[in-house]
N, C-alpha and C. Protein backbone atom coordinates (compact mmCIF):
# COMPACT_ATOMS: atom_id res chain seq x y z
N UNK A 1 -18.51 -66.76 -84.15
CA UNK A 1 -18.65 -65.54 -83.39
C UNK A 1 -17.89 -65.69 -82.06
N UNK A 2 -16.95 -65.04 -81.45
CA UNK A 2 -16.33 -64.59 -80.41
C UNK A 2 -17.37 -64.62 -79.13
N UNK A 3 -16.90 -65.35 -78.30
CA UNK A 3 -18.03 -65.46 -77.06
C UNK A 3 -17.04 -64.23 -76.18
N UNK A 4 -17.97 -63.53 -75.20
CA UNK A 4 -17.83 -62.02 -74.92
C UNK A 4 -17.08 -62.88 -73.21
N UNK A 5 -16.55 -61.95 -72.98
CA UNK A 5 -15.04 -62.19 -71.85
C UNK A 5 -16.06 -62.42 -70.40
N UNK A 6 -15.81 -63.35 -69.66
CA UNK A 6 -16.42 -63.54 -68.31
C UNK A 6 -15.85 -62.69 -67.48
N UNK A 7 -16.31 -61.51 -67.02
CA UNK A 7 -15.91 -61.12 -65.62
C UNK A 7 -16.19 -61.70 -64.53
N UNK A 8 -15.62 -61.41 -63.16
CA UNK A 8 -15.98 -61.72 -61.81
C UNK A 8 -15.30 -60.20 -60.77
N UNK A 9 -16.67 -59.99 -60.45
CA UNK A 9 -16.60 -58.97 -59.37
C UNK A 9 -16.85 -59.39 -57.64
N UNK A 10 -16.03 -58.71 -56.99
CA UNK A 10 -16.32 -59.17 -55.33
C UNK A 10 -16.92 -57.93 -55.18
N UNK A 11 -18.04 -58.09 -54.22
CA UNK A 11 -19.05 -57.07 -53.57
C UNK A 11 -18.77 -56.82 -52.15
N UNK A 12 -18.21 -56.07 -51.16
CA UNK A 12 -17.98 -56.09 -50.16
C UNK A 12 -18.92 -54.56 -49.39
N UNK A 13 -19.49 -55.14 -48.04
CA UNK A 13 -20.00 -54.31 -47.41
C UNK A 13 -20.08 -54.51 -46.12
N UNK A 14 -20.29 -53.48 -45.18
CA UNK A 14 -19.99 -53.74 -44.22
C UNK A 14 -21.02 -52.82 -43.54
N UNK A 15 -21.53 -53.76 -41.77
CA UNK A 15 -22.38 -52.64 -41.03
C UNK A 15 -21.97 -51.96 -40.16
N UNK A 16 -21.68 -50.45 -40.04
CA UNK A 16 -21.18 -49.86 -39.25
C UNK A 16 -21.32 -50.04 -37.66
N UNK A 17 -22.86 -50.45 -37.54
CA UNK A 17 -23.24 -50.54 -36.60
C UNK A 17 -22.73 -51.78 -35.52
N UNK A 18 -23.09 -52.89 -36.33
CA UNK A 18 -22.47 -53.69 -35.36
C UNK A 18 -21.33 -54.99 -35.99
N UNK A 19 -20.34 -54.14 -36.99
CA UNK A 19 -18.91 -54.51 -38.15
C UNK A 19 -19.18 -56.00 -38.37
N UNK A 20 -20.41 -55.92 -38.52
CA UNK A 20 -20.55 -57.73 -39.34
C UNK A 20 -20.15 -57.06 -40.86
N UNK A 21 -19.53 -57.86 -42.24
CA UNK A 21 -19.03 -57.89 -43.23
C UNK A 21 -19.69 -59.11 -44.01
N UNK A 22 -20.05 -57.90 -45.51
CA UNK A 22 -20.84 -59.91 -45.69
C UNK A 22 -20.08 -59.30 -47.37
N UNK A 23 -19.48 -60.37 -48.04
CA UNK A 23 -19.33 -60.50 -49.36
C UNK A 23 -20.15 -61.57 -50.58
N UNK A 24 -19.79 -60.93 -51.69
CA UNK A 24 -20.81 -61.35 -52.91
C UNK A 24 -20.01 -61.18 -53.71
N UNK A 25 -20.04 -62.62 -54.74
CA UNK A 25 -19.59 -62.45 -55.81
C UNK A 25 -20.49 -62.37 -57.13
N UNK A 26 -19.95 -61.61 -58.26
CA UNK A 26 -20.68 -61.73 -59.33
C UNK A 26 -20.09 -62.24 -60.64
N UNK A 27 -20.70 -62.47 -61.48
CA UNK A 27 -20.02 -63.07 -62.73
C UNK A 27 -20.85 -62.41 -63.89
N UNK A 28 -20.10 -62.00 -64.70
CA UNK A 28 -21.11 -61.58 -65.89
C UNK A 28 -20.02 -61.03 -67.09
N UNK A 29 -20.57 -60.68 -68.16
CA UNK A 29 -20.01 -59.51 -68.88
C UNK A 29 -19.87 -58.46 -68.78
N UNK A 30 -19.40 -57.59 -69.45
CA UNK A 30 -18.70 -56.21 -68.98
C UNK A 30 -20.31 -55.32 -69.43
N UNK A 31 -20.81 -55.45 -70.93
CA UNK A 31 -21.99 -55.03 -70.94
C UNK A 31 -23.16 -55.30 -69.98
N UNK A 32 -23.11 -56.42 -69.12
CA UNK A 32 -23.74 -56.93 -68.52
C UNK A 32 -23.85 -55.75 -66.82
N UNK A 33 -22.45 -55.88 -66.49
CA UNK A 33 -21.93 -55.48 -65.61
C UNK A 33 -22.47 -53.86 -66.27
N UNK A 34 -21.87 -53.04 -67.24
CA UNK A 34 -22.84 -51.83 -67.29
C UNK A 34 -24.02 -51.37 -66.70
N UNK A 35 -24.69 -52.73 -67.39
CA UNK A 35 -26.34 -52.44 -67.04
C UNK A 35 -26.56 -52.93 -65.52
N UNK A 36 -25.97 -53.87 -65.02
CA UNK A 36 -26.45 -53.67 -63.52
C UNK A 36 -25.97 -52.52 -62.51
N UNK A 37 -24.64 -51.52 -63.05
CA UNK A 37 -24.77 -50.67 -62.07
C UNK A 37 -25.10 -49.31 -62.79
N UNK A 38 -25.99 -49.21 -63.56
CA UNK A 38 -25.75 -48.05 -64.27
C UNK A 38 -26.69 -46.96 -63.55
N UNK A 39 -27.97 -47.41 -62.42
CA UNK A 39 -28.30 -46.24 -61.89
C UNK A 39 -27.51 -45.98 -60.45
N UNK A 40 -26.41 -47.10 -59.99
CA UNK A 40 -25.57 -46.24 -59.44
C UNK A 40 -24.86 -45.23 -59.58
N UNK A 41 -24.32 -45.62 -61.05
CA UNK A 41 -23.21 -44.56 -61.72
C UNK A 41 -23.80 -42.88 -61.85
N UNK A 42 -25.29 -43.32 -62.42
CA UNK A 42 -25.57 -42.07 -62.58
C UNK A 42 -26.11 -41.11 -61.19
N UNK A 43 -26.18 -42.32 -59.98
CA UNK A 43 -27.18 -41.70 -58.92
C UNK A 43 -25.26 -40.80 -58.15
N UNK A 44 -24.23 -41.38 -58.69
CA UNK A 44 -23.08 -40.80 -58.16
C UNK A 44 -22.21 -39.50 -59.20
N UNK A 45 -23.22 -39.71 -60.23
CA UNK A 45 -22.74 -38.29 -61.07
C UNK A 45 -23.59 -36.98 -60.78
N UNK A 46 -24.49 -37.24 -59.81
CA UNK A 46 -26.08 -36.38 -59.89
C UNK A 46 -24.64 -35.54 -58.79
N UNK A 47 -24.02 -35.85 -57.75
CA UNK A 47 -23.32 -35.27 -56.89
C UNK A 47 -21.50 -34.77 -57.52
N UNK A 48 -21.72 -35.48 -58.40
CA UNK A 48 -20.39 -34.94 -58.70
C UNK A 48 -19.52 -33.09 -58.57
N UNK A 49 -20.58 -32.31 -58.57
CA UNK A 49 -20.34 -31.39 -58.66
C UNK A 49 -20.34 -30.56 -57.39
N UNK A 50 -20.36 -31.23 -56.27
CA UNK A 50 -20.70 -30.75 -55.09
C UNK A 50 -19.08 -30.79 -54.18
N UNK A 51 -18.49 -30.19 -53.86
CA UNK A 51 -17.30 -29.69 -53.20
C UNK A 51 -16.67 -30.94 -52.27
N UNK A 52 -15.43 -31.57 -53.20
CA UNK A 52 -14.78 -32.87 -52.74
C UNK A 52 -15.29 -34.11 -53.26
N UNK A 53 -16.13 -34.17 -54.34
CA UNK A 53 -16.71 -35.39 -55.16
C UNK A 53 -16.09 -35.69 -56.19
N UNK A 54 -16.26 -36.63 -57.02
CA UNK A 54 -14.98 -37.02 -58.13
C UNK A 54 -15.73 -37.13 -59.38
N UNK A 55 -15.39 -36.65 -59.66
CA UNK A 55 -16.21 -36.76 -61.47
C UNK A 55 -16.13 -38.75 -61.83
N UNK A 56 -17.91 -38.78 -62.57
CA UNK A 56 -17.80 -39.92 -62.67
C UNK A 56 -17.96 -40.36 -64.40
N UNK A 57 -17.86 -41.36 -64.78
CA UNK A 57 -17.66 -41.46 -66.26
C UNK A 57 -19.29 -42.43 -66.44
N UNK A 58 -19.64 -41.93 -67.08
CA UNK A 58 -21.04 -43.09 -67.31
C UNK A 58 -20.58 -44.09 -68.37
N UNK A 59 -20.48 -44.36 -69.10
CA UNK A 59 -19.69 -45.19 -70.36
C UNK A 59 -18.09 -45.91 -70.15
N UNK A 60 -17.62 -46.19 -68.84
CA UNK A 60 -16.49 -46.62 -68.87
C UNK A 60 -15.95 -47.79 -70.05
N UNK A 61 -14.67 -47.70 -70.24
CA UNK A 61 -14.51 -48.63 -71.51
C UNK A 61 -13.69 -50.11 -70.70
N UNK A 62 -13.45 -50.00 -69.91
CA UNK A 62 -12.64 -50.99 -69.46
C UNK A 62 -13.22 -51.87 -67.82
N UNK A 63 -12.86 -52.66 -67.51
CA UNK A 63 -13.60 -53.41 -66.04
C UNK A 63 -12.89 -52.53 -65.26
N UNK A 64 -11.54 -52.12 -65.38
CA UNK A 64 -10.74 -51.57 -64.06
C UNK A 64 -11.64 -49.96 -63.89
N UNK A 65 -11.61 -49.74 -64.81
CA UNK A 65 -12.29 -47.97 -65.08
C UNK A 65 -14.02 -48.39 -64.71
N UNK A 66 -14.46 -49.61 -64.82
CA UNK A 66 -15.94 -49.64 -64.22
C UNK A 66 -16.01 -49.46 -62.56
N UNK A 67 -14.84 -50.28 -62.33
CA UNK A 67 -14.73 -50.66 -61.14
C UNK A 67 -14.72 -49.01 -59.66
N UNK A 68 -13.60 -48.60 -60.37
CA UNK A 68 -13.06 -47.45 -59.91
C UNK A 68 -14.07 -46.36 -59.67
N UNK A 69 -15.07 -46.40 -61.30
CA UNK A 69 -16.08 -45.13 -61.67
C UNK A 69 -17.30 -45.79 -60.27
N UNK A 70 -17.99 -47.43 -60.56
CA UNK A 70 -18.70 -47.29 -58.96
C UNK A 70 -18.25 -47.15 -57.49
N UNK A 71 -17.39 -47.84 -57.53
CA UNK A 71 -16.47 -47.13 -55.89
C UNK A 71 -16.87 -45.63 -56.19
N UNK A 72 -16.12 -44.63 -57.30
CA UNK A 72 -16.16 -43.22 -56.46
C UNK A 72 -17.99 -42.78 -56.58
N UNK A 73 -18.71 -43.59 -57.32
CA UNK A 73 -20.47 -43.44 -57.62
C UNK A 73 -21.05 -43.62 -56.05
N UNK A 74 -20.01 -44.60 -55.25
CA UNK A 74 -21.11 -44.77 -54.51
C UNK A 74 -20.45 -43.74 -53.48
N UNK A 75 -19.38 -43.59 -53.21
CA UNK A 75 -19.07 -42.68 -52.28
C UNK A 75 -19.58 -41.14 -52.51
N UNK A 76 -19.77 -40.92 -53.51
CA UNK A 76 -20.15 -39.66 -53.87
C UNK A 76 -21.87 -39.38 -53.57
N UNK A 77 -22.37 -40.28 -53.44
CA UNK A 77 -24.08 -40.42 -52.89
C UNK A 77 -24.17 -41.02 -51.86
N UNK A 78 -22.85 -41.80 -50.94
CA UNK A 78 -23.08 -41.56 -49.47
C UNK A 78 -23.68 -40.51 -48.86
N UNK A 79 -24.07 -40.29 -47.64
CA UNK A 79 -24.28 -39.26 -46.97
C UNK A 79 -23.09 -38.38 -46.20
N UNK A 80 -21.93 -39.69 -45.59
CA UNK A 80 -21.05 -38.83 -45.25
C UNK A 80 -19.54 -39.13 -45.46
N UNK A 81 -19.95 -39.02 -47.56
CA UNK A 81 -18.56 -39.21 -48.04
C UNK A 81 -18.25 -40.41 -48.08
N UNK A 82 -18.34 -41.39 -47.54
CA UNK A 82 -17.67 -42.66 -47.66
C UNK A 82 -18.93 -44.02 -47.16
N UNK A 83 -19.00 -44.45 -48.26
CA UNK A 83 -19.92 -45.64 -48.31
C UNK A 83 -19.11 -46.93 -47.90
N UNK A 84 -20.01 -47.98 -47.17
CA UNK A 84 -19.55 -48.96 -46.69
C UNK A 84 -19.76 -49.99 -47.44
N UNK A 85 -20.07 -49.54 -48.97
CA UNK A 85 -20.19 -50.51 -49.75
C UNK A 85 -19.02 -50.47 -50.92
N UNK A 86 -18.30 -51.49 -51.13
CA UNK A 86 -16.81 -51.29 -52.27
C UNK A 86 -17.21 -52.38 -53.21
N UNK A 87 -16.54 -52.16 -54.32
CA UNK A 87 -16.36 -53.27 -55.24
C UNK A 87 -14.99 -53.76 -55.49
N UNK A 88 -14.37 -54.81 -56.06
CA UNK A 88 -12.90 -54.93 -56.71
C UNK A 88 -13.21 -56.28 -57.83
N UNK A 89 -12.26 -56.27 -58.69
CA UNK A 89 -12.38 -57.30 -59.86
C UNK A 89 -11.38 -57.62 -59.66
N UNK A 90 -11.93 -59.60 -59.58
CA UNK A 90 -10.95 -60.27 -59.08
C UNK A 90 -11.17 -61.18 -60.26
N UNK A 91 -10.32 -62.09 -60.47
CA UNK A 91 -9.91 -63.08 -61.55
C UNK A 91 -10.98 -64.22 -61.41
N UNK A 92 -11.41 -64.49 -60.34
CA UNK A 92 -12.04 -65.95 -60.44
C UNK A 92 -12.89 -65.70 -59.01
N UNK A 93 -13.69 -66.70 -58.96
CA UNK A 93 -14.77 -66.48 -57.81
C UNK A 93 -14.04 -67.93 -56.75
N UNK A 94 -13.59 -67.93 -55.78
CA UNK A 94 -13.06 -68.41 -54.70
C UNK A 94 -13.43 -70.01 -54.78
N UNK A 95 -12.71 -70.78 -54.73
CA UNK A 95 -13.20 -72.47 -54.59
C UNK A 95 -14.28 -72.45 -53.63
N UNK A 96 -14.00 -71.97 -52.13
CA UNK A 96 -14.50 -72.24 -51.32
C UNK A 96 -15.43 -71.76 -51.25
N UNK A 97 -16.09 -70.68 -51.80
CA UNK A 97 -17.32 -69.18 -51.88
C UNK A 97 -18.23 -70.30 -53.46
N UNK A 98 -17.35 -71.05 -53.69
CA UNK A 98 -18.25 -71.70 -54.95
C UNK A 98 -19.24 -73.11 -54.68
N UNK A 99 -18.35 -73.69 -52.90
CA UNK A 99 -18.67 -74.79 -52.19
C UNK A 99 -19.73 -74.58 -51.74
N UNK A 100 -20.20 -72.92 -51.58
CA UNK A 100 -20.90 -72.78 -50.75
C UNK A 100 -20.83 -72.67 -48.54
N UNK A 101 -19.63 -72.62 -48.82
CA UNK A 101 -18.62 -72.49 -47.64
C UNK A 101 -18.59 -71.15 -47.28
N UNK A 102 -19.08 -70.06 -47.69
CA UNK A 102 -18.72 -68.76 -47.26
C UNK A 102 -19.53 -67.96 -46.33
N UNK A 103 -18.92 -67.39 -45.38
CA UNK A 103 -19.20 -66.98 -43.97
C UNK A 103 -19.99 -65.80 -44.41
């Protein structure tokens, strides 16, 4: 049996208030990765229809199209349009973030 593809996602957020930035990495499968953001996805389709929001896909088929669909999920259930929370899929989780070295 085919063992299922390792992703790695970077979590980035930031406080407006006083621009401290803290990142997180994750590792999982893509089904995996579904199910942990899936009441974002849907808490960013509840707004989709509201004037300047982006239609969101609940079922994405691909990591790049997961990626993309929570970025516009979460901006779309911000309050003002733009959330200070992003995602991106990166290839590998950082030597140094694995040392336990990360700021």
């Amino acid at each position: 049996m085919k063992q299922p593809k390792i992703y790695y996602i970077c979590v980035h957020s930031s406080n407006s208030f006083n621009g401290t930035r803290k990142v997180k990495y994750l590792a999982g499968t893509f089904q995996e990765f579904i199910n942990y953001y899936k009441y974002t996805l849907s808490n960013g389709k509840c707004y989709e229809y509201e004037k300047g929001k982006k239609k969101i896909n609940l079922e994405p088929k691909t990591i790049a199209s997961l990626v993309t669909n929570v970025n516009n999920a979460l901006n779309n259930s911000a309050r003002n349009g733009y959330s200070n929370t992003w995602i991106e899929a990166v290839k590998e989780i950082p030597e140094d973030y694995r040392k336990g070295d990360q700021k």
